[in-house]
C-alpha atoms as a PDB file:
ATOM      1  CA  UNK A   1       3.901  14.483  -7.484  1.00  0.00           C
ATOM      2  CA  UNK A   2       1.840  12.541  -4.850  1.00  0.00           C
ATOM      3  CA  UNK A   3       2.195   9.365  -3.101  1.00  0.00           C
ATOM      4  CA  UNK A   4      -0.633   7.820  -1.214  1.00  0.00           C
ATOM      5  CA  UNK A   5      -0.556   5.360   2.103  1.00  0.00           C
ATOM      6  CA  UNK A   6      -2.892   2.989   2.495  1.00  0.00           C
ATOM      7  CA  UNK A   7      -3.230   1.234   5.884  1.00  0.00           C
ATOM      8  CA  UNK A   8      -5.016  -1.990   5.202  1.00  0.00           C
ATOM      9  CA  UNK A   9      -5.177  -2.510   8.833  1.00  0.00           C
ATOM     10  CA  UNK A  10      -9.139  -2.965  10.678  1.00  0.00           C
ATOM     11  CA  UNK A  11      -7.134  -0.727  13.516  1.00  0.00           C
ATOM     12  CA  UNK A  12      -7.158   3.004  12.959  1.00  0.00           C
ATOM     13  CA  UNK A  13      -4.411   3.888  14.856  1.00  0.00           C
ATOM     14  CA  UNK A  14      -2.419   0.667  15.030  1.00  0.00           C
ATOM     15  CA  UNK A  15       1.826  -0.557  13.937  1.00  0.00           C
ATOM     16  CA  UNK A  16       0.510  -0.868  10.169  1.00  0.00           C
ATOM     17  CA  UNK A  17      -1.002   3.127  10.308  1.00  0.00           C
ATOM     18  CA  UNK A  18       2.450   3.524  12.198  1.00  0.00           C
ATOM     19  CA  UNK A  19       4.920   2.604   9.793  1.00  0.00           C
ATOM     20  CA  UNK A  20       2.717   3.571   6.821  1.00  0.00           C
ATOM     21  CA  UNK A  21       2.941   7.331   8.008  1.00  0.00           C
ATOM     22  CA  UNK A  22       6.764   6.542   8.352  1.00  0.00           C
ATOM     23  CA  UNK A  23       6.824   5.703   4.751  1.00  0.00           C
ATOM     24  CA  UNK A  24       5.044   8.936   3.872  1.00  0.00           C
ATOM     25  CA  UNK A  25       7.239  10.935   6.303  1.00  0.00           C
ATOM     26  CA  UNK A  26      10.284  10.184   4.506  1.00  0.00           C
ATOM     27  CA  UNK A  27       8.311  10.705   1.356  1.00  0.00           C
ATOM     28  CA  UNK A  28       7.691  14.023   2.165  1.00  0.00           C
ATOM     29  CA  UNK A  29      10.990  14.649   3.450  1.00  0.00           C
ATOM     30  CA  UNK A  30      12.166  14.041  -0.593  1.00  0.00           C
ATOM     31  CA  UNK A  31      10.204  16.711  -1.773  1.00  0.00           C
ATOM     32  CA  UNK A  32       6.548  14.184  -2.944  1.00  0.00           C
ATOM     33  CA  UNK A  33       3.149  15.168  -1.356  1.00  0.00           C
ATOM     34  CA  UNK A  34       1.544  12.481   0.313  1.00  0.00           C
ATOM     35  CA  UNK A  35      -2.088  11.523   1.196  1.00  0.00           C
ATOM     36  CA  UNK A  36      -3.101   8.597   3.788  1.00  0.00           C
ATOM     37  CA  UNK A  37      -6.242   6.652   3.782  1.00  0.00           C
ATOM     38  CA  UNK A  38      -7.069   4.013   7.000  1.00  0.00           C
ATOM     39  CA  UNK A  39      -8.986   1.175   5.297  1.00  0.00           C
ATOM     40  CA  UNK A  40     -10.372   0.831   9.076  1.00  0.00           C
ATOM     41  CA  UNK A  41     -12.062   3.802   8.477  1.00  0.00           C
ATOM     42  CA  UNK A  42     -13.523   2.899   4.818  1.00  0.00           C
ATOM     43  CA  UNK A  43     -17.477   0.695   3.899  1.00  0.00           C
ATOM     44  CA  UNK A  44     -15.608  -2.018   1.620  1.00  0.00           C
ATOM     45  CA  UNK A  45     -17.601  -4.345   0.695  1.00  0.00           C
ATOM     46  CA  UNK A  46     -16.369  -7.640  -1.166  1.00  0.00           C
ATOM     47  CA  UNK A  47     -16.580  -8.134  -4.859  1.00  0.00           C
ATOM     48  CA  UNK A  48     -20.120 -10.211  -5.866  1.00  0.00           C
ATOM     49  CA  UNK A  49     -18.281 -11.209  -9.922  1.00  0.00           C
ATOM     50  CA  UNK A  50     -21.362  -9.198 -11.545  1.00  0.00           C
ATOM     51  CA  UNK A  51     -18.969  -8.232 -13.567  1.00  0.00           C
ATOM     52  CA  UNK A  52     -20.635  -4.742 -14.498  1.00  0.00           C
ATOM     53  CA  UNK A  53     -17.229  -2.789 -14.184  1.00  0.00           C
ATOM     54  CA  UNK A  54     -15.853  -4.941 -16.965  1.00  0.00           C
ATOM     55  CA  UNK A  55     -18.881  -3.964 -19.261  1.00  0.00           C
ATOM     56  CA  UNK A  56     -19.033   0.164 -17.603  1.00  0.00           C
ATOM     57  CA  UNK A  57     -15.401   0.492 -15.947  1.00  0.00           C
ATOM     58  CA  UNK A  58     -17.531   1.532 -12.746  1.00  0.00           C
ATOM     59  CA  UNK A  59     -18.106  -1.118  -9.977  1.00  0.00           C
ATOM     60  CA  UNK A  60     -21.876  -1.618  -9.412  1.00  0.00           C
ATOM     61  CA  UNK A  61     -21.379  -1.922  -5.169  1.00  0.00           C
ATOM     62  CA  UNK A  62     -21.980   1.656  -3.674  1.00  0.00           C
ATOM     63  CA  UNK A  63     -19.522   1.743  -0.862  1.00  0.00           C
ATOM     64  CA  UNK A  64     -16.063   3.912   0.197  1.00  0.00           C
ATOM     65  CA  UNK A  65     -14.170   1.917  -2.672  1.00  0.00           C
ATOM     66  CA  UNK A  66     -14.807   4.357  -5.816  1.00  0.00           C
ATOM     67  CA  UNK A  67     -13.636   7.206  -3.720  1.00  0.00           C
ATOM     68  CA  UNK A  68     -10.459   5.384  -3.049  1.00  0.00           C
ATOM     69  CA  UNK A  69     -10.166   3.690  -6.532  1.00  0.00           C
ATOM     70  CA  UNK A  70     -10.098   7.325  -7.516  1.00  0.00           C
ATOM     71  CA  UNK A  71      -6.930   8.568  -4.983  1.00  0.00           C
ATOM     72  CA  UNK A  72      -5.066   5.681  -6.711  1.00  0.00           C
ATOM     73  CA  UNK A  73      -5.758   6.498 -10.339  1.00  0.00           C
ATOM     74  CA  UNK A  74      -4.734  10.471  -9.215  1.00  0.00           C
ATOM     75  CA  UNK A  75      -1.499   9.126  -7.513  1.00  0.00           C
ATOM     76  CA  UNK A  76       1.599   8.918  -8.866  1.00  0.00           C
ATOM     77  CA  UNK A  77       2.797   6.652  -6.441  1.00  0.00           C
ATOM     78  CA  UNK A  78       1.327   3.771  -3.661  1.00  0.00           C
ATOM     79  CA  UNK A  79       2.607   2.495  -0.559  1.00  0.00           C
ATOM     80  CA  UNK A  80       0.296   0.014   0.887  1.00  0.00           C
ATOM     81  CA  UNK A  81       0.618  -1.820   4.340  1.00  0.00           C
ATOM     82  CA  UNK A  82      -1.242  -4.828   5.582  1.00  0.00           C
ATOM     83  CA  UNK A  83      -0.829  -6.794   9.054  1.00  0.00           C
ATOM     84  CA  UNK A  84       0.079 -10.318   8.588  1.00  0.00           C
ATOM     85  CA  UNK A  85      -3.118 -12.870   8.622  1.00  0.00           C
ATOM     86  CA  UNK A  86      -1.968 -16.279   8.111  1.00  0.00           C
ATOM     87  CA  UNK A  87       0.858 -15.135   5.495  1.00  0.00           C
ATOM     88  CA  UNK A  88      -1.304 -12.640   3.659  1.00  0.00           C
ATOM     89  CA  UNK A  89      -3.079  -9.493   3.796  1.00  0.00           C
ATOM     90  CA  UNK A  90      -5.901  -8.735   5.942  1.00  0.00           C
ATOM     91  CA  UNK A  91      -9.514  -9.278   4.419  1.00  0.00           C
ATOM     92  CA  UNK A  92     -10.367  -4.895   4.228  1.00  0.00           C
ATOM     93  CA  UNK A  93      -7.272  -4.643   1.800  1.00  0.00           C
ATOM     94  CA  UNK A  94      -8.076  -7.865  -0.184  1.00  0.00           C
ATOM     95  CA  UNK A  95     -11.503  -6.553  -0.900  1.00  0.00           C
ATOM     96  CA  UNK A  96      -9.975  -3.638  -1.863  1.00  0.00           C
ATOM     97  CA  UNK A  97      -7.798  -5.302  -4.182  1.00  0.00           C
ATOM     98  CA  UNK A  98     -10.466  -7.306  -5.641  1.00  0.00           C
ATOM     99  CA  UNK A  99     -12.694  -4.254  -6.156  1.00  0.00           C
ATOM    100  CA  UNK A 100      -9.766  -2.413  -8.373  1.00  0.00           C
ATOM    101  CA  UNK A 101     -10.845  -4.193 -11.571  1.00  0.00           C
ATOM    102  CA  UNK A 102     -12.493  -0.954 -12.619  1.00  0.00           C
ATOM    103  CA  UNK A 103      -8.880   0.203 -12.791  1.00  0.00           C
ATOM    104  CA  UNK A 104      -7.762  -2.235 -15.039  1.00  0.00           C
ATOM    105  CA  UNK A 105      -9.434  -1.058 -18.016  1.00  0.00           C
ATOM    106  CA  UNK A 106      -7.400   0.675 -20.418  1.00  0.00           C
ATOM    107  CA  UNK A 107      -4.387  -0.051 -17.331  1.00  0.00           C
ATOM    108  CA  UNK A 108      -5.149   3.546 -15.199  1.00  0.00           C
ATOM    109  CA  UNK A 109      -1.875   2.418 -12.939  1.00  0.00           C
ATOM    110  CA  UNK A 110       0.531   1.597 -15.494  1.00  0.00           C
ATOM    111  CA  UNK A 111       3.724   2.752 -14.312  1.00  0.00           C
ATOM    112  CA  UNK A 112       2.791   3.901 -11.235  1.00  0.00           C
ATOM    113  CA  UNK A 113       5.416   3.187  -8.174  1.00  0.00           C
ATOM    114  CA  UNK A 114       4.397   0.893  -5.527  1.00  0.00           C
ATOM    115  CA  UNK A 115       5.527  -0.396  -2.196  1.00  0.00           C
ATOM    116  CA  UNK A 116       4.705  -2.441   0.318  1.00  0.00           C
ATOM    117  CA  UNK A 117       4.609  -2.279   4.460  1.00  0.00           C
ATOM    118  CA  UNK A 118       3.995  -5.826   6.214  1.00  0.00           C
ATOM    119  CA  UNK A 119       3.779  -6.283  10.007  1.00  0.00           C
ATOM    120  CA  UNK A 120       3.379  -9.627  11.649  1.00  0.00           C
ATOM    121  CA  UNK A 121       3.652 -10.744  15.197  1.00  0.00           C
ATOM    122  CA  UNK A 122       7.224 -11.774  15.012  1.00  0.00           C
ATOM    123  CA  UNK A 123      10.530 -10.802  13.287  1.00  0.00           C
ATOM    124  CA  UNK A 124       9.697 -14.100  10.378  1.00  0.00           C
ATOM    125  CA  UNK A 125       5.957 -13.618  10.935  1.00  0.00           C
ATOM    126  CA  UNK A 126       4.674 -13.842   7.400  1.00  0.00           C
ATOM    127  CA  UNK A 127       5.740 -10.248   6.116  1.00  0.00           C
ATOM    128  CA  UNK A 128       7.577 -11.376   2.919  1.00  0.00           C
ATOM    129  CA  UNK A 129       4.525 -13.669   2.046  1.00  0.00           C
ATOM    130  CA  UNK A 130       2.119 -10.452   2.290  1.00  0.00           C
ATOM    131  CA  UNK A 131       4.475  -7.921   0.594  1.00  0.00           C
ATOM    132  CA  UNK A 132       4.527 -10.253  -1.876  1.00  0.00           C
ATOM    133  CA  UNK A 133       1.130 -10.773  -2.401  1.00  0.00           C
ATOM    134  CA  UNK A 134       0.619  -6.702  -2.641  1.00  0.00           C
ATOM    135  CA  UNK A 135       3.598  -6.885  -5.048  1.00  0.00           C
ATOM    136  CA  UNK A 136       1.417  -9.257  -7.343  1.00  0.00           C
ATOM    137  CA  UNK A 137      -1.433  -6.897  -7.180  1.00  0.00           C
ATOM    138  CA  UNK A 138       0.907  -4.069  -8.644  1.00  0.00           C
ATOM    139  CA  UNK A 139       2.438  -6.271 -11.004  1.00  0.00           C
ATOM    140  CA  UNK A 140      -1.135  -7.281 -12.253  1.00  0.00           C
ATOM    141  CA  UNK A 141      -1.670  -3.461 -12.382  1.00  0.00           C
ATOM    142  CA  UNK A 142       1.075  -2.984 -14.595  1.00  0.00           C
ATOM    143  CA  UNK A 143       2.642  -1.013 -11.955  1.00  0.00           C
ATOM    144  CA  UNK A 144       6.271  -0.393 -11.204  1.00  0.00           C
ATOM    145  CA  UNK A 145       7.205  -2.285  -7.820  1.00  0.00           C
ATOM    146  CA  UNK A 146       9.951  -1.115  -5.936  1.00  0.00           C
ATOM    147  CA  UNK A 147      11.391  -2.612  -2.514  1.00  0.00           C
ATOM    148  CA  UNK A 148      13.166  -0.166   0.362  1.00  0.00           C
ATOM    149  CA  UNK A 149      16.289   1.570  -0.588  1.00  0.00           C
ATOM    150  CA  UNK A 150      19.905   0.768   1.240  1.00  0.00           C
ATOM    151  CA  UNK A 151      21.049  -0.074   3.247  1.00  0.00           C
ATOM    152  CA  UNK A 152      18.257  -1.974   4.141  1.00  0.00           C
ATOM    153  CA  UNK A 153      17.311  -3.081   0.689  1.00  0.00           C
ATOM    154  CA  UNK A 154      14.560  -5.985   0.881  1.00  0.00           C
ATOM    155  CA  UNK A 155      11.099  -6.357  -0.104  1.00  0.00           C
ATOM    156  CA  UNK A 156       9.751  -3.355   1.664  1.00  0.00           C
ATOM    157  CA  UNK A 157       8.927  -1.828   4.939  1.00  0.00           C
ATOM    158  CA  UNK A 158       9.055  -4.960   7.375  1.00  0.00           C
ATOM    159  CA  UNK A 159       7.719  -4.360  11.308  1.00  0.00           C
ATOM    160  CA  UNK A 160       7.269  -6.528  14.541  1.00  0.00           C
ATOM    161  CA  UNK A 161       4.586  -5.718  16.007  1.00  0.00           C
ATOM    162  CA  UNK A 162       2.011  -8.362  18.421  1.00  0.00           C
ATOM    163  CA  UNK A 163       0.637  -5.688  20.769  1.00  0.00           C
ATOM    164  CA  UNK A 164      -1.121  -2.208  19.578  1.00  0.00           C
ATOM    165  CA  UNK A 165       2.293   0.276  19.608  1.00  0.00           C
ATOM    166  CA  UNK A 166       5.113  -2.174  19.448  1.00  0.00           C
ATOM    167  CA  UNK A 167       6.194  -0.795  16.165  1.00  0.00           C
ATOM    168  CA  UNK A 168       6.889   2.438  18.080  1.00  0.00           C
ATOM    169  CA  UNK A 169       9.649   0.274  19.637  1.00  0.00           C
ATOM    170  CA  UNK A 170      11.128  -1.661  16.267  1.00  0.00           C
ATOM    171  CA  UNK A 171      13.965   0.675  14.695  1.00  0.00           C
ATOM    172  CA  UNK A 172      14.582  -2.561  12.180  1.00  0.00           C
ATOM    173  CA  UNK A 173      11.013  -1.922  11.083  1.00  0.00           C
ATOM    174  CA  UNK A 174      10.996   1.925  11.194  1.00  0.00           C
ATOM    175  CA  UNK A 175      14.159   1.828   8.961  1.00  0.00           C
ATOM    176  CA  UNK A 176      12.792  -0.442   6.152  1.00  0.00           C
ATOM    177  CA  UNK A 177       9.616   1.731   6.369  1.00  0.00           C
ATOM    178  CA  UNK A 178      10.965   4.864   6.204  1.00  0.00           C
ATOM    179  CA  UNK A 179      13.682   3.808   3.602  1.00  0.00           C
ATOM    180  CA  UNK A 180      10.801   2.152   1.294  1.00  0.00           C
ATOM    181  CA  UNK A 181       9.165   5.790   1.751  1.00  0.00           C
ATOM    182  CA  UNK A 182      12.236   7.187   0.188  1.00  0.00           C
ATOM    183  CA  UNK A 183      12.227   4.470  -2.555  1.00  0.00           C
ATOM    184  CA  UNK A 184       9.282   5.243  -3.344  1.00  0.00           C
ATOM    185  CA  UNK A 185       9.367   9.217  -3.750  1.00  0.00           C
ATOM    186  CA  UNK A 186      12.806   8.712  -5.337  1.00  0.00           C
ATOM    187  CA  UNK A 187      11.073   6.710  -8.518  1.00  0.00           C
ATOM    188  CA  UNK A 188       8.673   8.836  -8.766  1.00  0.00           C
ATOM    189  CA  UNK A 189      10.457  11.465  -8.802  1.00  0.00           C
ATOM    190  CA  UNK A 190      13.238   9.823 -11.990  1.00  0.00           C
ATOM    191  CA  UNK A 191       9.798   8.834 -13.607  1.00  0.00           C
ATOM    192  CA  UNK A 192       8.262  12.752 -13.463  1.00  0.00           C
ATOM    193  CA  UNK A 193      11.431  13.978 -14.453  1.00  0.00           C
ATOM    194  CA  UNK A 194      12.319  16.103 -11.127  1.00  0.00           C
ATOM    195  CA  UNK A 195      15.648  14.969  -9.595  1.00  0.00           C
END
């Protein structure tokens, strides 16, 4: 059983790579190996509609996207985090989200568990808007979507966070983080039979 973190954040080490290794702390804590991949750290390039991958089920672009395409398909779980720009996710993760298509033949993530992580600059700073846009992208997936667990019990993992470390500082955000980790693991642990 594996869950993999994806920071969708253009900062390496930033509140979204924060609470996304919460997430996969708590994860781990439930028994689930985790994996995390920093999108700041990834060649993504956006999608040019050549539509090759519908007619090969490989994309055409030669970037860091197949490699990741492939930690999805092996995972038996997803926790993605974006920042908050202008209510959605941040342009690296939309690309990546753009570029799955390959994934979508023959539905390689059906019933897979995903969460999401959003952090925006202030406590109502757009985070439900981009969860809920990464909860689309599952659903269109054919994914299982889960929010955090109680007692926080929302949409996902939900920080504050304007300057670099801030998360460090928001225990509402670490909470819904680390309780969405535990979400998360707990699914996919009901779904792979291993209470």
């Amino acid at each position: 059983m594996k869950i993999l973190g994806i920071s969708g954040s253009p900062r390496k080490e930033g509140n979204t790579t924060f609470l996304v290794k919460e997430a996969l702390k708590a994860a781990e804590e439930e028994g689930v190996e985790t994996e995390f991949i920093s999108l700041a750290e990834k060649e993504i390039n956006p999608c040019i509609a050549c539509n090759v991958c519908k007619e090969t089920g490989e994309c055409a672009i030669l970037d860091d996207v197949d490699e990741i395409l492939q930690k999805m398909k092996e995972a038996d779980g997803i926790i993605i985090g974006s920042p908050v720009y202008f209510g959605g996710v941040s342009a690296q993760l939309k690309m990546l989200m753009d570029r799955s298509r390959p994934l979508r033949r023959g539905f390689q993530m059906s019933n897979k568990v995903g969460g999401a992580i959003a952090v925006g600059a202030s406590r109502n700073g757009g985070q439900e808007t981009t969860i809920q846009q990464i909860h689309n992208f599952y659903f269109i997936h054919s994914m299982i979507v889960v929010g955090d667990k109680e007692p926080t019990a929302h949409y996902g993992g939900t920080g504050v966070g304007a300057a670099v470390d801030d998360c460090k500082n928001d225990e509402d955000g670490i909470e819904t983080a680390r309780n969405l980790g535990k979400k998360v693991a707990e699914v996919v642990k009901l779904i792979k039979g291993k209470n």
